[in-house]
N, C-alpha and C. Protein backbone atom coordinates (compact mmCIF):
# COMPACT_ATOMS: atom_id res chain seq x y z
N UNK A 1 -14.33 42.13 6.15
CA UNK A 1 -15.41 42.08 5.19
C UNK A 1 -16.74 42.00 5.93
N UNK A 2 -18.13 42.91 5.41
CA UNK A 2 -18.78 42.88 6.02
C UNK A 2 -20.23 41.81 4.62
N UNK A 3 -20.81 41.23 5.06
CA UNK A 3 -21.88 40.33 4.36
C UNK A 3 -23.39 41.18 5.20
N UNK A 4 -23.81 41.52 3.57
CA UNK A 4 -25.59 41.82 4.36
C UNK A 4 -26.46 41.43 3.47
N UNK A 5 -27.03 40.22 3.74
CA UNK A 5 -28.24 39.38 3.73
C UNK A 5 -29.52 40.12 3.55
N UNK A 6 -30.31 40.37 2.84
CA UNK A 6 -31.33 40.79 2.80
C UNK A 6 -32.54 39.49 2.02
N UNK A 7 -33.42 39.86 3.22
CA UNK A 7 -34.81 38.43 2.84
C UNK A 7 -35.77 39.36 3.33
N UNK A 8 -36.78 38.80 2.57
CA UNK A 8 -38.08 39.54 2.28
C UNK A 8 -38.94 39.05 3.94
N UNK A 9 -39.07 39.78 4.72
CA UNK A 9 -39.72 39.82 5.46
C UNK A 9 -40.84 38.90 6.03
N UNK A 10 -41.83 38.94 4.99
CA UNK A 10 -43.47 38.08 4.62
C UNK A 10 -43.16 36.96 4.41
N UNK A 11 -41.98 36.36 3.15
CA UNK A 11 -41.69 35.04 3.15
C UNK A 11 -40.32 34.25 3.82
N UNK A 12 -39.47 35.48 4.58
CA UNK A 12 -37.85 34.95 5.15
C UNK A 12 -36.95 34.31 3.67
N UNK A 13 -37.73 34.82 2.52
CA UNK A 13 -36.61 34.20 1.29
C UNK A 13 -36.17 35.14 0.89
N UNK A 14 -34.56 35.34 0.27
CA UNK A 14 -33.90 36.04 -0.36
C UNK A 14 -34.36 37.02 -1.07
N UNK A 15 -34.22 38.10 -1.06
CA UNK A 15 -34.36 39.49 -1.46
C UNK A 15 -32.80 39.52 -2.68
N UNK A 16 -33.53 39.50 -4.05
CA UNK A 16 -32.47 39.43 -5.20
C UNK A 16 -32.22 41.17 -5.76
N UNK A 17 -31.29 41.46 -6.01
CA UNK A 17 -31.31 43.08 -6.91
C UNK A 17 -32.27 43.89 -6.05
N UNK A 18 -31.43 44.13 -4.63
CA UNK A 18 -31.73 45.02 -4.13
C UNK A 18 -30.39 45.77 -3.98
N UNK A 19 -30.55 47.27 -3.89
CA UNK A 19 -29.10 47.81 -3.64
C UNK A 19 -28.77 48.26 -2.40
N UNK A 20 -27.87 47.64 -2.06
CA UNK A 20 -27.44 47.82 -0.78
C UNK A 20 -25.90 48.77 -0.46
N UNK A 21 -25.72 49.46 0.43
CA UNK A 21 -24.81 50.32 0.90
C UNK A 21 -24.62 50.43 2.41
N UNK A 22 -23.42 50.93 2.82
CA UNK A 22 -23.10 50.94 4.45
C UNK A 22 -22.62 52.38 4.72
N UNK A 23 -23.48 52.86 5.44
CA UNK A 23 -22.83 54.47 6.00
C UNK A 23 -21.87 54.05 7.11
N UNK A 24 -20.66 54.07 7.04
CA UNK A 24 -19.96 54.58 8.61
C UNK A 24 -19.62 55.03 9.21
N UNK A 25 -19.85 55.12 10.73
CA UNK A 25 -20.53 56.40 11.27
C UNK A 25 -19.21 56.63 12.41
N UNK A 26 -18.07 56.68 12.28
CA UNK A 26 -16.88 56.86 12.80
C UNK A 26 -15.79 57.98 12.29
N UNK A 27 -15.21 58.51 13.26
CA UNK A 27 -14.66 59.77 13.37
C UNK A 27 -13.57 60.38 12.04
N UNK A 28 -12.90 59.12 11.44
CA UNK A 28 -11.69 59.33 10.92
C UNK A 28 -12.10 58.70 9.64
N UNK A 29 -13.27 57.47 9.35
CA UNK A 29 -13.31 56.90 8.84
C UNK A 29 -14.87 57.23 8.17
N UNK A 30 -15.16 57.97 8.50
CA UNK A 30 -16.63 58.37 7.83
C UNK A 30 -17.10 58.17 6.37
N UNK A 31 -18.62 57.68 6.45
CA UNK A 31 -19.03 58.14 4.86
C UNK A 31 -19.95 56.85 4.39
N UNK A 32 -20.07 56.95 3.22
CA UNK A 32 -21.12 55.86 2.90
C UNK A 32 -20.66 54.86 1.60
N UNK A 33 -20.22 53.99 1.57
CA UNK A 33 -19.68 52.98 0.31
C UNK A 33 -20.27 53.11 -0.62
N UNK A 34 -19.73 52.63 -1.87
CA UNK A 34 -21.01 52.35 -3.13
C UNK A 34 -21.50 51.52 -2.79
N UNK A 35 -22.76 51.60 -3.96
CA UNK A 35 -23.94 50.71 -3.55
C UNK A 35 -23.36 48.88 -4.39
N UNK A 36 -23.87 47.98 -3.82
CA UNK A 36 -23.65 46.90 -4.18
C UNK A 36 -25.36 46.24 -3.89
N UNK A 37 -25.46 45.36 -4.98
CA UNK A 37 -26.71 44.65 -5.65
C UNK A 37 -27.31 43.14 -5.06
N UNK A 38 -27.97 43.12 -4.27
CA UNK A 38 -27.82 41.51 -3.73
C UNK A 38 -28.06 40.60 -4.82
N UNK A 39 -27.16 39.26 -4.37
CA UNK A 39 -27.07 38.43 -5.16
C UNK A 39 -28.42 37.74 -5.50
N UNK A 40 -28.17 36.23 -6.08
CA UNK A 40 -29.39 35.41 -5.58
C UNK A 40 -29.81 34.45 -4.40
N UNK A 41 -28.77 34.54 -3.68
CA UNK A 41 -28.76 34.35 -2.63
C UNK A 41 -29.12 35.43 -1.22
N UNK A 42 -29.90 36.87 -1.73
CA UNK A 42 -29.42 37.69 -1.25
C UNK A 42 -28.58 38.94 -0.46
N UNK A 43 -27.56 38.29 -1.30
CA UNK A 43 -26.10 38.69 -0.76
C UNK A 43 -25.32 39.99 -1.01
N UNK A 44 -25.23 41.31 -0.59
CA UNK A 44 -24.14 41.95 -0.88
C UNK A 44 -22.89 41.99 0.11
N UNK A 45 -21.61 42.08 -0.40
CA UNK A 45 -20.87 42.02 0.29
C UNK A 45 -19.93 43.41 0.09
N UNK A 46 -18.74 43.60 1.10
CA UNK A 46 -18.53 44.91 1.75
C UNK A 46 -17.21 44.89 1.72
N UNK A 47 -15.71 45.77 1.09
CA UNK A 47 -14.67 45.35 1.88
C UNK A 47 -14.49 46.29 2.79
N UNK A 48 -14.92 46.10 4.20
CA UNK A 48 -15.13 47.01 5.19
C UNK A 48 -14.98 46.69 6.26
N UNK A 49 -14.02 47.51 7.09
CA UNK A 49 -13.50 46.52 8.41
C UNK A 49 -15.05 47.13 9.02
N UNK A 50 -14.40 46.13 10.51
CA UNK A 50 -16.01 46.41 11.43
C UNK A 50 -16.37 47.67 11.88
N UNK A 51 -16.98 48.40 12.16
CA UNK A 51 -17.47 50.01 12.42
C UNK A 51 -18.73 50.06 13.16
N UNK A 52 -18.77 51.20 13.48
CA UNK A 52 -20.43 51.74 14.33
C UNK A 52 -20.98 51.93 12.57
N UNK A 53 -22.17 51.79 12.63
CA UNK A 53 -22.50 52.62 10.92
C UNK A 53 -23.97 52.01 11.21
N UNK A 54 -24.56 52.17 9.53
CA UNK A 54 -26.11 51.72 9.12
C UNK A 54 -25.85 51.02 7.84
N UNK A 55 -26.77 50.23 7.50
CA UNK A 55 -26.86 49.33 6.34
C UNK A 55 -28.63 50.39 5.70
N UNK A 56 -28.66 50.65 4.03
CA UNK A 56 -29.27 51.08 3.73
C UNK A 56 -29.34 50.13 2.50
N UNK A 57 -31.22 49.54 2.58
CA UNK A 57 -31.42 48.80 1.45
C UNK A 57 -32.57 50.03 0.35
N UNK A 58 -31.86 50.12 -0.50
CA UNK A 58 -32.97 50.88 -1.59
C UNK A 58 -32.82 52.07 -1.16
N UNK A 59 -31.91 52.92 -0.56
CA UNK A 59 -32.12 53.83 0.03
C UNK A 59 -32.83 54.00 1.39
N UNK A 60 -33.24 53.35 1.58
CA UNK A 60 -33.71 53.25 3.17
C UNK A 60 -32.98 52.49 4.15
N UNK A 61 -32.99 53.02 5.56
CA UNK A 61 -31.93 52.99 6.64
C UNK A 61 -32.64 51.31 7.17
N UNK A 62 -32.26 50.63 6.92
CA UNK A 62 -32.71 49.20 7.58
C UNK A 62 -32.11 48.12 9.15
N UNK A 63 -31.02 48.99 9.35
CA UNK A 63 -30.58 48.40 10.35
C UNK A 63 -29.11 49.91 11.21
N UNK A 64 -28.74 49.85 12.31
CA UNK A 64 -27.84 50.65 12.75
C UNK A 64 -27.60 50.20 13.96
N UNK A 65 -25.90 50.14 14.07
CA UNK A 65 -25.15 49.65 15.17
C UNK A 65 -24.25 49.30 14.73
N UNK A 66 -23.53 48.57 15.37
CA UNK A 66 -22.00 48.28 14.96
C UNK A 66 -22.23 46.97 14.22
N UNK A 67 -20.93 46.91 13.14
CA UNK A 67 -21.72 46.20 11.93
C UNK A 67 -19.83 45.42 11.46
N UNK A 68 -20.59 44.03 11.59
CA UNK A 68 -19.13 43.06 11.05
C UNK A 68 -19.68 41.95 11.34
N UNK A 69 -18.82 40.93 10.49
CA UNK A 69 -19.33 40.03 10.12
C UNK A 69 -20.32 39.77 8.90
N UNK A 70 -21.29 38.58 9.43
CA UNK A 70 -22.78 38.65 8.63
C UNK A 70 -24.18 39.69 9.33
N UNK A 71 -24.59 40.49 8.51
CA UNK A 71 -25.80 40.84 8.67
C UNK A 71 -26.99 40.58 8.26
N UNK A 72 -28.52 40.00 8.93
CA UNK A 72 -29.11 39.51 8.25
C UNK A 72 -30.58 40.93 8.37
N UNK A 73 -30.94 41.38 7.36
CA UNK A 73 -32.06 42.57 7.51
C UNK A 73 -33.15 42.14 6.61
N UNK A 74 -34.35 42.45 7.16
CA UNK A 74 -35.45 42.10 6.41
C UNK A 74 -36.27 43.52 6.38
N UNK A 75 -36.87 43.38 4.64
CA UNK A 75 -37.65 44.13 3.92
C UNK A 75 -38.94 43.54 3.74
């Protein structure tokens, strides 16, 4: 499972109902998940083993590299 955290940049607080998605960027396993909504905690979560890929908040590419665990990205 992959967790991506999104907080607003200017204040480091939670980023709520943003939509979030994971492209992954591997040979066999390619492609991009549905989108999932951060919580109020700014939370979306992933059932996605670990991968090379990108995290896209709102449609925009916010982070890229290999991705597991927690991710924390700011907007």
């Amino acid at each position: 499972m992959i967790t991506v955290k999104v907080c607003y940049e200017s204040s480091g607080k939670p980023a709520k109902d943003k939509k979030v998605s994971i492209g992954v960027d591997e040979l066999f396993r390619g492609g991009v998940t549905s989108s999932e909504w951060t919580d109020s905690n700014g939370e979306a979560h992933f059932d996605v083993e670990p991968c090379q890929g990108k995290v896209f908040v709102d449609g925009s590419t916010v982070h890229k590299g290999y991705l597991k665990g927690r991710i924390v990205v700011y907007v």
